[in-house]
N, C-alpha and C. Protein backbone atom coordinates (compact mmCIF):
# COMPACT_ATOMS: atom_id res chain seq x y z
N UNK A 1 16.25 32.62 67.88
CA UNK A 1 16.05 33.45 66.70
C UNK A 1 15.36 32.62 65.62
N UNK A 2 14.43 33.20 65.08
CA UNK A 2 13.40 32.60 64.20
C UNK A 2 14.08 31.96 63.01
N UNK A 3 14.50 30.73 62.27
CA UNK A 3 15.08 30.88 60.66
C UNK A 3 13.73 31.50 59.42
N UNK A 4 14.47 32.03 58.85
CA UNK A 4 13.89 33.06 58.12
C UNK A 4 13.37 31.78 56.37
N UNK A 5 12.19 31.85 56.40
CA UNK A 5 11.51 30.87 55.40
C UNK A 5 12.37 30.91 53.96
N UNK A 6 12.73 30.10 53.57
CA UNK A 6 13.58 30.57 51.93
C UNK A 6 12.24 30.55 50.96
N UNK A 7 12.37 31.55 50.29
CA UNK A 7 11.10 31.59 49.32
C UNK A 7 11.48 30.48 47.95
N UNK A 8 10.38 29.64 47.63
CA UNK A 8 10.23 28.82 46.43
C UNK A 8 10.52 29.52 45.55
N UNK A 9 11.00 29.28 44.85
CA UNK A 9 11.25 29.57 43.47
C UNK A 9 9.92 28.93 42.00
N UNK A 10 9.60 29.68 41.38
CA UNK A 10 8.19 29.72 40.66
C UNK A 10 8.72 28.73 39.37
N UNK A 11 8.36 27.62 39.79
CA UNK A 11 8.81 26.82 38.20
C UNK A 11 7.89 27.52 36.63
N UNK A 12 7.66 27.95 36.66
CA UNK A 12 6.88 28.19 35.66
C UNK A 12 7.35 29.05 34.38
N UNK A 13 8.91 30.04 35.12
CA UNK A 13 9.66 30.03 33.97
C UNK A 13 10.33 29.40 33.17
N UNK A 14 10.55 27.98 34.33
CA UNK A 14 11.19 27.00 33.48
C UNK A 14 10.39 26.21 32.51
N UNK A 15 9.62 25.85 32.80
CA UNK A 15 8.38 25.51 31.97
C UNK A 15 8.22 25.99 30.66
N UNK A 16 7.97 27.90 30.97
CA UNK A 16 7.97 27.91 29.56
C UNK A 16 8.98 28.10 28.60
N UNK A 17 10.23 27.72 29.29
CA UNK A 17 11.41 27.61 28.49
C UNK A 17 11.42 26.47 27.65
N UNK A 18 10.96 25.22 28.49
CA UNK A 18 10.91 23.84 28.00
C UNK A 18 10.13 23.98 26.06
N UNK A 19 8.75 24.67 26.93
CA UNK A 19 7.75 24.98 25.95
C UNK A 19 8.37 25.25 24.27
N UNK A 20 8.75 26.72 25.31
CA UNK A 20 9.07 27.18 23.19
C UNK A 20 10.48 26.46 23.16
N UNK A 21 11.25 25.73 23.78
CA UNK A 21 12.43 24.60 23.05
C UNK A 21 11.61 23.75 22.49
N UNK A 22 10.57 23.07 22.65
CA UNK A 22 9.99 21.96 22.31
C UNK A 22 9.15 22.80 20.93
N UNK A 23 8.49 23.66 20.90
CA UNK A 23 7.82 24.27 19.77
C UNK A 23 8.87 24.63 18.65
N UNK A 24 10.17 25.04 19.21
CA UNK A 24 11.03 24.98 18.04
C UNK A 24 11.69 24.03 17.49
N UNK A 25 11.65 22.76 18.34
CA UNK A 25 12.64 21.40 17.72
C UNK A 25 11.12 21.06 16.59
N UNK A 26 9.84 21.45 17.04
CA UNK A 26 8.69 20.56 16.03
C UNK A 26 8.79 21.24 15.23
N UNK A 27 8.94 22.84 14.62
CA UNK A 27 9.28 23.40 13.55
C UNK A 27 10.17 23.14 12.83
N UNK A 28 11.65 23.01 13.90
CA UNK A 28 12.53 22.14 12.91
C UNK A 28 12.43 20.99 12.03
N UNK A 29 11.62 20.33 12.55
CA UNK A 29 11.24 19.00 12.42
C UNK A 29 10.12 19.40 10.70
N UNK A 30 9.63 19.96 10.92
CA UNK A 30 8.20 20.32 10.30
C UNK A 30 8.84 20.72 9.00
N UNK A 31 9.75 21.78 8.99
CA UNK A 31 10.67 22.13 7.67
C UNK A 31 11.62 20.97 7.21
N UNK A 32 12.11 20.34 7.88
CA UNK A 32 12.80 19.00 7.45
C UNK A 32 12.24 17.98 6.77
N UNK A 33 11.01 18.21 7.08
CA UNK A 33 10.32 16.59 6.63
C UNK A 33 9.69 17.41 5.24
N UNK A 34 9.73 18.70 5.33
CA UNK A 34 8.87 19.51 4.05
C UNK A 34 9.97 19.73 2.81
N UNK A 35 11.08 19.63 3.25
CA UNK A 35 11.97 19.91 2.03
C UNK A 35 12.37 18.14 2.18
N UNK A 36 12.10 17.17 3.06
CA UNK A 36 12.61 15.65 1.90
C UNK A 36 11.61 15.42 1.64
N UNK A 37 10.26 16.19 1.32
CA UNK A 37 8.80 15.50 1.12
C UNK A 37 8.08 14.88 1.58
N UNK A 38 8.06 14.45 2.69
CA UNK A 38 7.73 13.95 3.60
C UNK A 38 6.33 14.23 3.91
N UNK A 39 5.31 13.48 4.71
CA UNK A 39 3.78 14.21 4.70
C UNK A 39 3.26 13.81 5.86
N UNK A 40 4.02 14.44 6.47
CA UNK A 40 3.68 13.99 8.69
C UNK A 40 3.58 12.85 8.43
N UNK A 41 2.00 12.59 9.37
CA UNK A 41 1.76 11.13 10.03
C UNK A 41 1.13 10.39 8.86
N UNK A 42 0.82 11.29 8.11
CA UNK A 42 0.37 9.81 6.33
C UNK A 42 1.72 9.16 6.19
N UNK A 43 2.77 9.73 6.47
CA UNK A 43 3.78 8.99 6.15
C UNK A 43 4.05 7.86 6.76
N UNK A 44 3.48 7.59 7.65
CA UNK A 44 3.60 6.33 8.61
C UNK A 44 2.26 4.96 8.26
N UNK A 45 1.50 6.16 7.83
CA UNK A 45 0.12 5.15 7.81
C UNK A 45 0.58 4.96 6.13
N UNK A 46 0.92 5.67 5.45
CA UNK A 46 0.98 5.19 4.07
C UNK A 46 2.27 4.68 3.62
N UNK A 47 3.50 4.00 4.10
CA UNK A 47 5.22 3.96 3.88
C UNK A 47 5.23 3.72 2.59
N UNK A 48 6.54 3.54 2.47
CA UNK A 48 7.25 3.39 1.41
C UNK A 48 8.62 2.30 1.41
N UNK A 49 8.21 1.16 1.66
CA UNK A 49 9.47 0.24 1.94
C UNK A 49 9.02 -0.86 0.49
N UNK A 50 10.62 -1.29 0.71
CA UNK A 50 11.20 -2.45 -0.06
C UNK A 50 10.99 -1.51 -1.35
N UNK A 51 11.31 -0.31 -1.47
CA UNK A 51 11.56 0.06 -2.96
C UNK A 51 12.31 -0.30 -3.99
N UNK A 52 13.23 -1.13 -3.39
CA UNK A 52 14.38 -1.58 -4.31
C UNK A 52 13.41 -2.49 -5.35
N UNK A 53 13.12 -3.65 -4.62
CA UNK A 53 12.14 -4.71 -5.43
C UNK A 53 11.23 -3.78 -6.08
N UNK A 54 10.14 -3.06 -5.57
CA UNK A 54 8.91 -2.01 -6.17
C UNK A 54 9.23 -1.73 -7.19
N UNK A 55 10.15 -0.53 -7.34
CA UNK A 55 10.55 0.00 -8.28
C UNK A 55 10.88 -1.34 -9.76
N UNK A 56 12.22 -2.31 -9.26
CA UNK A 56 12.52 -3.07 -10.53
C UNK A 56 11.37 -3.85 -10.62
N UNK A 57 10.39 -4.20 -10.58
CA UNK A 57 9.37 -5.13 -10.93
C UNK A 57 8.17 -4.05 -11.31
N UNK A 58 8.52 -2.88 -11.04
CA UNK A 58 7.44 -1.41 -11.47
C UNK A 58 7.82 -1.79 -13.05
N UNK A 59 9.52 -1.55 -13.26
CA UNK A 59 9.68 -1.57 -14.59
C UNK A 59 9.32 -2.46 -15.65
N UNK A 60 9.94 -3.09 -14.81
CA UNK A 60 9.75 -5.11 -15.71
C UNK A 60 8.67 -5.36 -16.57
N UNK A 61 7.78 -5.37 -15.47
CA UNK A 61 6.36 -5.09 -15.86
C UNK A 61 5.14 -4.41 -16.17
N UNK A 62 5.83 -3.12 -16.35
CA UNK A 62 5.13 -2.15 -16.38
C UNK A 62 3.83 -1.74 -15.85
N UNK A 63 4.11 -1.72 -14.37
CA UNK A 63 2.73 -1.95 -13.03
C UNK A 63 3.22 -0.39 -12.54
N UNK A 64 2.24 0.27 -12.26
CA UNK A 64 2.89 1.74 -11.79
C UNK A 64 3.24 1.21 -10.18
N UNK A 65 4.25 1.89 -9.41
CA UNK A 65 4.66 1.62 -8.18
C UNK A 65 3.16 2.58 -7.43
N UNK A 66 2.57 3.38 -7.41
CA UNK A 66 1.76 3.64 -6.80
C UNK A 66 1.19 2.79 -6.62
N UNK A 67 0.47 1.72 -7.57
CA UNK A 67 -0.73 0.78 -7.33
C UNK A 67 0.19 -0.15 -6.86
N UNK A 68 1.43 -1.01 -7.02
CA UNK A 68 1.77 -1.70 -6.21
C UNK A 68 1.74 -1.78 -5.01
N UNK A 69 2.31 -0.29 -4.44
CA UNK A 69 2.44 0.05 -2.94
C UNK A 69 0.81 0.00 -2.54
N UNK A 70 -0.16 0.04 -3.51
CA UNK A 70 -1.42 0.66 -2.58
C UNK A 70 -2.11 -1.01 -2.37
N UNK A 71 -1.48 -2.26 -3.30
CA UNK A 71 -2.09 -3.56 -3.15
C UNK A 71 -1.46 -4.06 -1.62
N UNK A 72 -0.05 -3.61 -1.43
CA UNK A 72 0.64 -4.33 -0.63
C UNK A 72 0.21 -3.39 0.67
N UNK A 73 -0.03 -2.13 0.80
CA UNK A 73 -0.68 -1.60 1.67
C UNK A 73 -2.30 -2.48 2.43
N UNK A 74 -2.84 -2.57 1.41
CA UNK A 74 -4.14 -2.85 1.55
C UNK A 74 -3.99 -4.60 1.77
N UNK A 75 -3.16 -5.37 1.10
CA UNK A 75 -3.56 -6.49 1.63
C UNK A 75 -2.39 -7.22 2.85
N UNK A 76 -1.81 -6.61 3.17
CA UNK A 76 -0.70 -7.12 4.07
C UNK A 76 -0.35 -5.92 5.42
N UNK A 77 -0.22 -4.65 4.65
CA UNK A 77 0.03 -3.59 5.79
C UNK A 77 2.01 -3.84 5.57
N UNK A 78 2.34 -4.57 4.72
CA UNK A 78 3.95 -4.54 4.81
C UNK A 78 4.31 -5.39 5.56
N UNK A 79 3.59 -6.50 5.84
CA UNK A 79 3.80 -7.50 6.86
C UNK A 79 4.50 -9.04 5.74
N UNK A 80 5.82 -8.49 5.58
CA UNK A 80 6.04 -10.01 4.67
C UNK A 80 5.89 -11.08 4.88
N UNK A 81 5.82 -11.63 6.41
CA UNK A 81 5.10 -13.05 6.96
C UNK A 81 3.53 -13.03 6.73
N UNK A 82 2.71 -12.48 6.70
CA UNK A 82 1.25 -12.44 6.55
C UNK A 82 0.58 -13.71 6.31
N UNK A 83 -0.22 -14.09 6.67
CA UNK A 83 -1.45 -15.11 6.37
C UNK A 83 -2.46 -15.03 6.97
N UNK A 84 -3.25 -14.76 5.56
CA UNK A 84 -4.31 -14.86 5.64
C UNK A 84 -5.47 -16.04 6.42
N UNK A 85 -6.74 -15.81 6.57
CA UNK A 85 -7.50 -17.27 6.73
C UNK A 85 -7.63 -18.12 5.79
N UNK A 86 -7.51 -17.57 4.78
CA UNK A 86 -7.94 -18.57 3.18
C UNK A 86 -6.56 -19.02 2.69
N UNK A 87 -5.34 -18.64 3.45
CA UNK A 87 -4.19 -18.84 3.11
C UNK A 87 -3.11 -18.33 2.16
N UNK A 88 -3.39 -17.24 1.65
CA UNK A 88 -2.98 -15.89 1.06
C UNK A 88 -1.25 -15.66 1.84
N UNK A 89 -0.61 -15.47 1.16
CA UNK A 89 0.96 -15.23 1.83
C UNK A 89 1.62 -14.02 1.47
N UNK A 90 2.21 -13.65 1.99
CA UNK A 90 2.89 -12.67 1.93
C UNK A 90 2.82 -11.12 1.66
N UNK A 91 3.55 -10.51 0.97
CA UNK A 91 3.53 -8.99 1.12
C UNK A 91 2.23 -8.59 0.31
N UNK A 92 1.97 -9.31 -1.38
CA UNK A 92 0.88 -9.08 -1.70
C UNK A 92 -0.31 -10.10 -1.40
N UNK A 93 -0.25 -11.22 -0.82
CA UNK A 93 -1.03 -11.87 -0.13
C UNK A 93 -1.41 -12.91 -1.64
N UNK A 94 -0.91 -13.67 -2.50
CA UNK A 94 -0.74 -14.32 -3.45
C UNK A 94 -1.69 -15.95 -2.44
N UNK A 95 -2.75 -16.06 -3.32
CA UNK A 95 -2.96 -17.51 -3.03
C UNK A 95 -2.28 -18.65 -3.62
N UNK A 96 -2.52 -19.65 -3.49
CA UNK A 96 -1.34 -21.08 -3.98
C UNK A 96 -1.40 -21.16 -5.36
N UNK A 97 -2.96 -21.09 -6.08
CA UNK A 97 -3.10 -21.61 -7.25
C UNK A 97 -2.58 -19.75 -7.73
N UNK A 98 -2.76 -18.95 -7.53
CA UNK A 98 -2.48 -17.77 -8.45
C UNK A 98 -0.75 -17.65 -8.33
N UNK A 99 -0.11 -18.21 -7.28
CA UNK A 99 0.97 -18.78 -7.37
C UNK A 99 1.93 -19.41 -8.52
N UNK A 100 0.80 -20.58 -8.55
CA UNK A 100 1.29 -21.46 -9.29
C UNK A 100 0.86 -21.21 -10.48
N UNK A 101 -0.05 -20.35 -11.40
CA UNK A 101 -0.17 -19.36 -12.42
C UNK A 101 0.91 -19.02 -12.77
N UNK A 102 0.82 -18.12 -12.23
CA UNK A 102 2.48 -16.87 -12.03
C UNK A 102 3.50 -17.51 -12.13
N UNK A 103 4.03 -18.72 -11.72
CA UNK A 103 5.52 -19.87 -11.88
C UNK A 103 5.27 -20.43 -12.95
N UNK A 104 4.14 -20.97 -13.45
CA UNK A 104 4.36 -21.52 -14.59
C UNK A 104 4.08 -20.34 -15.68
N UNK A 105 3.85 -19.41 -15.71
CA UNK A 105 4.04 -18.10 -16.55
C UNK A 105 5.17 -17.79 -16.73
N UNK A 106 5.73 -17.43 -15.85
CA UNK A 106 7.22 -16.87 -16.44
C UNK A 106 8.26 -17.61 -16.25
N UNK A 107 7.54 -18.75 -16.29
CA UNK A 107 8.51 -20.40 -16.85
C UNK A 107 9.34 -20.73 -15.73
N UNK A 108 9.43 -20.44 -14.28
CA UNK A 108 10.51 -20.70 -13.04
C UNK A 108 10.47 -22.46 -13.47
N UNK A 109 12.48 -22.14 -12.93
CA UNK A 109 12.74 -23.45 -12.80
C UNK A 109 13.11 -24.16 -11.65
N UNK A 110 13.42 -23.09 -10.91
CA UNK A 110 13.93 -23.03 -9.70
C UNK A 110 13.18 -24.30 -8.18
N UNK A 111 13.67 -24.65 -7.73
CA UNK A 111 13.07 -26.01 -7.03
C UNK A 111 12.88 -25.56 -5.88
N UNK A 112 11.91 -24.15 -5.33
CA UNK A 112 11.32 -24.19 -4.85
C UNK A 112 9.81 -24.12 -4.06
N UNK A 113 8.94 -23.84 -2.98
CA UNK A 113 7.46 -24.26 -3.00
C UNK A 113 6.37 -23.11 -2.96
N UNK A 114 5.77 -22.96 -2.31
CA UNK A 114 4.79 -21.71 -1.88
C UNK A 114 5.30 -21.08 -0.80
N UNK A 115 6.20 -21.54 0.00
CA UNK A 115 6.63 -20.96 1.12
C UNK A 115 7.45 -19.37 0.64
N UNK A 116 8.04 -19.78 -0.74
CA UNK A 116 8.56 -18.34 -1.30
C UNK A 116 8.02 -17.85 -1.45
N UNK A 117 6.76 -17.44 -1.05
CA UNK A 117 5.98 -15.97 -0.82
C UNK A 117 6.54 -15.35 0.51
N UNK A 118 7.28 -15.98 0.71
CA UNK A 118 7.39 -14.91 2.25
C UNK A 118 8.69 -14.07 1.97
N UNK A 119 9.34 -14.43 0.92
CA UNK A 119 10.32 -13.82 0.26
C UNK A 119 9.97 -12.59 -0.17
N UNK A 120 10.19 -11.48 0.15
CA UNK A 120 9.72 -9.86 -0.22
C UNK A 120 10.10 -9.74 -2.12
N UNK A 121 10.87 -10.11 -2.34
CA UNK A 121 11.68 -9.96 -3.71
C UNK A 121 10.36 -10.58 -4.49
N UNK A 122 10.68 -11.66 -4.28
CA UNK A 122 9.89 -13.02 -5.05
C UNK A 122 8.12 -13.09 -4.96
N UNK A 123 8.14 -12.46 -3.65
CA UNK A 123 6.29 -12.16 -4.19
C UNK A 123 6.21 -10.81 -4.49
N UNK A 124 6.81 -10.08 -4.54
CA UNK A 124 6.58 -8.55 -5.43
C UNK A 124 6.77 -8.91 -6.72
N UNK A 125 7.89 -9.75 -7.18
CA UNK A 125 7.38 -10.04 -8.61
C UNK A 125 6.59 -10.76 -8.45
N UNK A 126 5.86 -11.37 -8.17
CA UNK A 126 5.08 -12.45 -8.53
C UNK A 126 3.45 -11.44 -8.40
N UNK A 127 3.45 -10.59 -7.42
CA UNK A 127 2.46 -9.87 -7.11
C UNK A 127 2.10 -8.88 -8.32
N UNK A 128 3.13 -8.55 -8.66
CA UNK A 128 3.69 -7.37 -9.90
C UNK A 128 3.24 -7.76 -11.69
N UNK A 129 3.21 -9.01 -11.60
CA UNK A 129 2.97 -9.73 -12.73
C UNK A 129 2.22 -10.07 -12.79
N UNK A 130 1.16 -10.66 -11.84
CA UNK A 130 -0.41 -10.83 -11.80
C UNK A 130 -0.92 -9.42 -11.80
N UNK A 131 -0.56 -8.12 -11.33
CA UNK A 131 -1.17 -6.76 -11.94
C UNK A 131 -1.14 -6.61 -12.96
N UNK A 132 -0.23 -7.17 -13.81
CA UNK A 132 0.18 -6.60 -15.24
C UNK A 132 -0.33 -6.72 -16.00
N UNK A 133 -0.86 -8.43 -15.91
CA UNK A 133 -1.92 -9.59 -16.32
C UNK A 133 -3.07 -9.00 -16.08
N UNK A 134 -3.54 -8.46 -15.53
CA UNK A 134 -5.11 -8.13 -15.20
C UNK A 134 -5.22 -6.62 -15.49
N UNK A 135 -4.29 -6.13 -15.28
CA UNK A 135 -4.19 -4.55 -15.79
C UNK A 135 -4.79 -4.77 -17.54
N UNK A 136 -3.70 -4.98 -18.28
CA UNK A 136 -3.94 -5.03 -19.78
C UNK A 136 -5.35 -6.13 -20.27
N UNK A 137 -5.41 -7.23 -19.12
CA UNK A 137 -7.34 -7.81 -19.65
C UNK A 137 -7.55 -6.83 -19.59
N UNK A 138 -8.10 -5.93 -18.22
CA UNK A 138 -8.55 -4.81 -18.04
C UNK A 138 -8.87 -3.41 -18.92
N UNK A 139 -7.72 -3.41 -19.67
CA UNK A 139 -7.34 -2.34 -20.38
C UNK A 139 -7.25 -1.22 -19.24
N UNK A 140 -6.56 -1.61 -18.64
CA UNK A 140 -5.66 -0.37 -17.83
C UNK A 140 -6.95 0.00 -16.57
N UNK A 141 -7.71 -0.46 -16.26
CA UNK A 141 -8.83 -0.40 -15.51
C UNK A 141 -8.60 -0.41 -13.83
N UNK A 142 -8.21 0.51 -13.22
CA UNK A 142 -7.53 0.14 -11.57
C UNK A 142 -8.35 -0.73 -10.94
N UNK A 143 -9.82 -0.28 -11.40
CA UNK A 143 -10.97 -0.56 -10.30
C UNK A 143 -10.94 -2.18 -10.43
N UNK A 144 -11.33 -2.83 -11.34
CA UNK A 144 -11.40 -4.25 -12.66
C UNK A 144 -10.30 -4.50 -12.11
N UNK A 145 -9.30 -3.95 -12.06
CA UNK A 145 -8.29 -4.75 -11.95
C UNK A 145 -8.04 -5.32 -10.02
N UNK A 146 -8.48 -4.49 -9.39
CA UNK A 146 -8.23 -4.35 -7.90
C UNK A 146 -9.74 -5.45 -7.37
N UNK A 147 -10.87 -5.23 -8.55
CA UNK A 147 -11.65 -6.51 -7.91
C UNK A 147 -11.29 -7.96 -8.59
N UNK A 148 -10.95 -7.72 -9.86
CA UNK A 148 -9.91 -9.55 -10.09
C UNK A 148 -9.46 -9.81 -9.08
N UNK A 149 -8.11 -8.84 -8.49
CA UNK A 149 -7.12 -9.42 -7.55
C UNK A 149 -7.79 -9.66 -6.19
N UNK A 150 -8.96 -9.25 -5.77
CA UNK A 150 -9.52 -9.59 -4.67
C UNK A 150 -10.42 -10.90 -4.75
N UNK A 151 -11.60 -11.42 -6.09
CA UNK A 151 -12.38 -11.93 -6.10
C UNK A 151 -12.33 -12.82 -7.44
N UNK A 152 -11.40 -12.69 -8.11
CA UNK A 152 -10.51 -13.70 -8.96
C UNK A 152 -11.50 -13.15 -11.16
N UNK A 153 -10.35 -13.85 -11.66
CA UNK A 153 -11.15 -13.11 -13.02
C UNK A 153 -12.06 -13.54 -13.32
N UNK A 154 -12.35 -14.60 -12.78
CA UNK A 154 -14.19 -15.34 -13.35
C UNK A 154 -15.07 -14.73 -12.95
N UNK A 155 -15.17 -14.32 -12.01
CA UNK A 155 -16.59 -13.48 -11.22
C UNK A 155 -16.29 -12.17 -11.71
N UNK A 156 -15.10 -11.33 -11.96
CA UNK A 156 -14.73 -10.27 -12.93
C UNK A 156 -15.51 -10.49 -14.14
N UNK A 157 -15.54 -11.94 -14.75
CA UNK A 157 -15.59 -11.71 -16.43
C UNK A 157 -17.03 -11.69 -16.45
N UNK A 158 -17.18 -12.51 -15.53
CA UNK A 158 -19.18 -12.76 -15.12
C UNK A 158 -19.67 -12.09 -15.31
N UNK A 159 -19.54 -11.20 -14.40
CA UNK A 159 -20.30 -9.42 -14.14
C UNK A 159 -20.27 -8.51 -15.78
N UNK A 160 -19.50 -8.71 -16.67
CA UNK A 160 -18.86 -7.79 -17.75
C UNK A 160 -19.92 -8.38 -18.70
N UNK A 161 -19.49 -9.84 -18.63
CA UNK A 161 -20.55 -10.86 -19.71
C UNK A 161 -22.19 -10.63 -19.71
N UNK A 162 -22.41 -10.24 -18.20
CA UNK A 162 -23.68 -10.32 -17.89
C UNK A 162 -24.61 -9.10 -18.15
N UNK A 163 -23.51 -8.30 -18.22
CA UNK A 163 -23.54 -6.87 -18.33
C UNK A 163 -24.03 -6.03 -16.96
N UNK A 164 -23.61 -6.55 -15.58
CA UNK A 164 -23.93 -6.06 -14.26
C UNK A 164 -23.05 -5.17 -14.42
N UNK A 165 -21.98 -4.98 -14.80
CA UNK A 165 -20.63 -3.81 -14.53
C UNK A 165 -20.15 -3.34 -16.27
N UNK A 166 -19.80 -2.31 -16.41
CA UNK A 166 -19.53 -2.19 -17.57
C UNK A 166 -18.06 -1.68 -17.72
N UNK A 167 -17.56 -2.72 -18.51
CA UNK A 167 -15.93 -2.68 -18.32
C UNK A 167 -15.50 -1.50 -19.33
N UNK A 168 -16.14 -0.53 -19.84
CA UNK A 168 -15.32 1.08 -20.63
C UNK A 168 -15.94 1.89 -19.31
N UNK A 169 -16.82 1.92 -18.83
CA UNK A 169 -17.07 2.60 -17.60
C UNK A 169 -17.58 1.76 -16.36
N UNK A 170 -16.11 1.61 -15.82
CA UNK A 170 -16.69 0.74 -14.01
C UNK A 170 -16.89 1.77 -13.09
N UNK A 171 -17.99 1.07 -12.78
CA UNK A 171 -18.42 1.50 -11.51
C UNK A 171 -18.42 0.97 -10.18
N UNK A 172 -17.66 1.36 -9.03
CA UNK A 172 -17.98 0.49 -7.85
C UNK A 172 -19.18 -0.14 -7.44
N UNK A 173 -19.85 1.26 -7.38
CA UNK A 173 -21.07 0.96 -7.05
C UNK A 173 -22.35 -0.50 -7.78
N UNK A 174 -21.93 -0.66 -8.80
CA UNK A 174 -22.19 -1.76 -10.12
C UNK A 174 -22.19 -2.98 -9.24
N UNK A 175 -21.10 -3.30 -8.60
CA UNK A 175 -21.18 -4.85 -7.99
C UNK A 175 -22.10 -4.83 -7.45
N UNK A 176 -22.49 -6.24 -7.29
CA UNK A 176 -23.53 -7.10 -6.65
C UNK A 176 -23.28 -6.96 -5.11
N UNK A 177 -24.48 -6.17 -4.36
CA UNK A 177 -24.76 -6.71 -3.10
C UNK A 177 -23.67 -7.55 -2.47
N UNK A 178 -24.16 -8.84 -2.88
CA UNK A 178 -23.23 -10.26 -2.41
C UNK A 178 -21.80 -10.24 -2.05
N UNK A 179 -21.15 -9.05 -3.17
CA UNK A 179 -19.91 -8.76 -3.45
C UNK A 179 -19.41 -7.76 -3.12
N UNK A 180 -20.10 -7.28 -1.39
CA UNK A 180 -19.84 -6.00 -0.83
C UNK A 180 -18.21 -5.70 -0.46
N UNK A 181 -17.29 -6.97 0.12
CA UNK A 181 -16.38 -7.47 0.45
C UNK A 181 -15.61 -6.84 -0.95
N UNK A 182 -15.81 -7.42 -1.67
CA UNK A 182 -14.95 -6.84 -3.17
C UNK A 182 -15.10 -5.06 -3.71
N UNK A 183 -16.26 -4.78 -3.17
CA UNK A 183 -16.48 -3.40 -3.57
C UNK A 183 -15.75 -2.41 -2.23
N UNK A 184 -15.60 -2.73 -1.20
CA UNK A 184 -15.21 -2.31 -0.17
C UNK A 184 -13.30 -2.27 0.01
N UNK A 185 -12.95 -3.65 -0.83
CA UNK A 185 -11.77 -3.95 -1.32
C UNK A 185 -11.63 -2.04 -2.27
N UNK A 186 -11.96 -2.56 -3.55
CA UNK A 186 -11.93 -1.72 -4.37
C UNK A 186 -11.51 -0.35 -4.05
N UNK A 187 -12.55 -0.03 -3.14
CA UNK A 187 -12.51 1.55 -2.47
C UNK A 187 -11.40 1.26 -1.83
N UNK A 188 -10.97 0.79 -1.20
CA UNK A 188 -9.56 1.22 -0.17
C UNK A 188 -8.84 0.84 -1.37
N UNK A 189 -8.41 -0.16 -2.23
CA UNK A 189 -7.06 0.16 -3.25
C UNK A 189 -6.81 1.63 -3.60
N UNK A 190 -8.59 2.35 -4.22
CA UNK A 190 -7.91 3.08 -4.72
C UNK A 190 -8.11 4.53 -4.07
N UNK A 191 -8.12 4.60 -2.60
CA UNK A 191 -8.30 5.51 -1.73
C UNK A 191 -6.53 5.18 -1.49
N UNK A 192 -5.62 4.13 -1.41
CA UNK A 192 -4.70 3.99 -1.31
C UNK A 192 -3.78 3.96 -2.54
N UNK A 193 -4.09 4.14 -4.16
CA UNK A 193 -3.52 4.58 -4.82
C UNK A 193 -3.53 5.71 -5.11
N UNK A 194 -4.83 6.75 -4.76
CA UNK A 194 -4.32 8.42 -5.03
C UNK A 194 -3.81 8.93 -3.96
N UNK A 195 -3.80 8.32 -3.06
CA UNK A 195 -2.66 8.75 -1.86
C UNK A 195 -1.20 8.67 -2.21
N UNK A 196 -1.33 7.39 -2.97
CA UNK A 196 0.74 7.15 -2.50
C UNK A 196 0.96 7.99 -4.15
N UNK A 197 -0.15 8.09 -5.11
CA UNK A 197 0.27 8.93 -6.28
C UNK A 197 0.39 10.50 -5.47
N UNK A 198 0.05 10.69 -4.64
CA UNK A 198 -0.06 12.04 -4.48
C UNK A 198 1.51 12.31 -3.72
N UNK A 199 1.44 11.54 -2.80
CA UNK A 199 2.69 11.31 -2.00
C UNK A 199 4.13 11.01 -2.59
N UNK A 200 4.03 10.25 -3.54
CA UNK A 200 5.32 10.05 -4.56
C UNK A 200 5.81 11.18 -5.16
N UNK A 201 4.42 12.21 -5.70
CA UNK A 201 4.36 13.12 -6.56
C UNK A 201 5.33 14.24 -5.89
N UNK A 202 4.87 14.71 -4.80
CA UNK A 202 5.71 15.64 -3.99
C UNK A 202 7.26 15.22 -3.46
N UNK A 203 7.17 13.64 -3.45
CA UNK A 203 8.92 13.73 -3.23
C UNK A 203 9.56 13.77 -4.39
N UNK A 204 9.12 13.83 -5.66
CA UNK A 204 9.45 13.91 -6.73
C UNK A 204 10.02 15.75 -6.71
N UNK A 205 9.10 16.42 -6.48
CA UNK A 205 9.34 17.78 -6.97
C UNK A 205 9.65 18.21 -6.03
N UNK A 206 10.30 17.64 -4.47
CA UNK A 206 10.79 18.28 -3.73
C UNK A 206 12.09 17.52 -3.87
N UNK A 207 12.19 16.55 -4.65
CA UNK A 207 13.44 16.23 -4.61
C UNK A 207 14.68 16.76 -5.86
């Protein structure tokens, strides 16, 4: 006697069961992240860590936390070990002598070296206070202020003196050729400060 074939069973309802479970956990997901403010995958490419320090050295010194987050974005990626080739350390990437500026500025007594840049606390202030410093030369200037911190204030004051850039109206575009590196700087600070202003803004009013 013949055995009689058992018929397969059609996966394909199961499938699309999987489907709309999975389309409804990403909706869930999608309303969750919309009421804590959240902004998908910018949120990953743009974070928001070590706020504790951000914020108290936002105050201290009166540096907006947007532009902080958008220096430490742009020159580290949040990498508190960082080094640079030119030897730049830490979260905001502080060289030795702008370092040693910054320590003998706000008078440290403390007995230790450059290696405390790798300290998240200690180079956010230190990062925080060289904005503050160049902010107010600046007169509040993001752009001026984001090519100091890349290309230092002498070649800043150069350009102003010389009258290549005009410090009541900067222009990116104004730098020198030579100083493509600094103008290229520039644009990502502040492609990365109306982001995290925009991004702050909404967890604000969704919070």
């Amino acid at each position: 006697m013949a055995k009689r074939k058992r018929k397969r069973r059609s996966k394909a309802p199961a499938i699309g069961i999987i489907i709309v479970l999975l389309m409804i956990m990403g909706l869930g997901m999608f309303v969750l992240y919309q009421k804590k403010g959240y902004i998908g995958p910018q949120q990953f490419t743009y974070p928001v860590k070590y706020e504790e320090y951000v914020i108290k050295y936002s105050n201290k010194y009166g540096v907006e936390p947007e532009l902080i987050y958008a220096v430490i974005k742009t020159e580290s990626g949040f990498n508190e070990n960082a080094v640079s080739e030119v030897g730049a350390r830490g979260l905001m990437q502080l060289m030795e002598d702008a370092y040693s500026w910054v320590r003998y500025r706000l008078d440290v007594k403390d007995e230790y070296d450059f290696d405390k840049m790798f300290d998240p606390e200690t180079n956010i202030e230190y990062g925080t206070y060289y904005l503050s410093f160049l902010l107010d030369k600046y007169d509040g200037s993001i752009g001026l202020t984001a090519a100091a911190y890349h290309c230092g204030m002498g070649t800043v004051d150069g350009w102003i003196e010389e009258g290549i850039v005009n410090a009541q109206d900067f222009d990116v575009s104004d730098i020198p050729d030579e100083n493509d590196q600094t103008s290229h700087y520039v644009n990502k600070i502040t492609k990365a400060y109306n982001i995290y202003k925009e991004s702050l803004k909404e967890d604000t009013d969704n919070g």
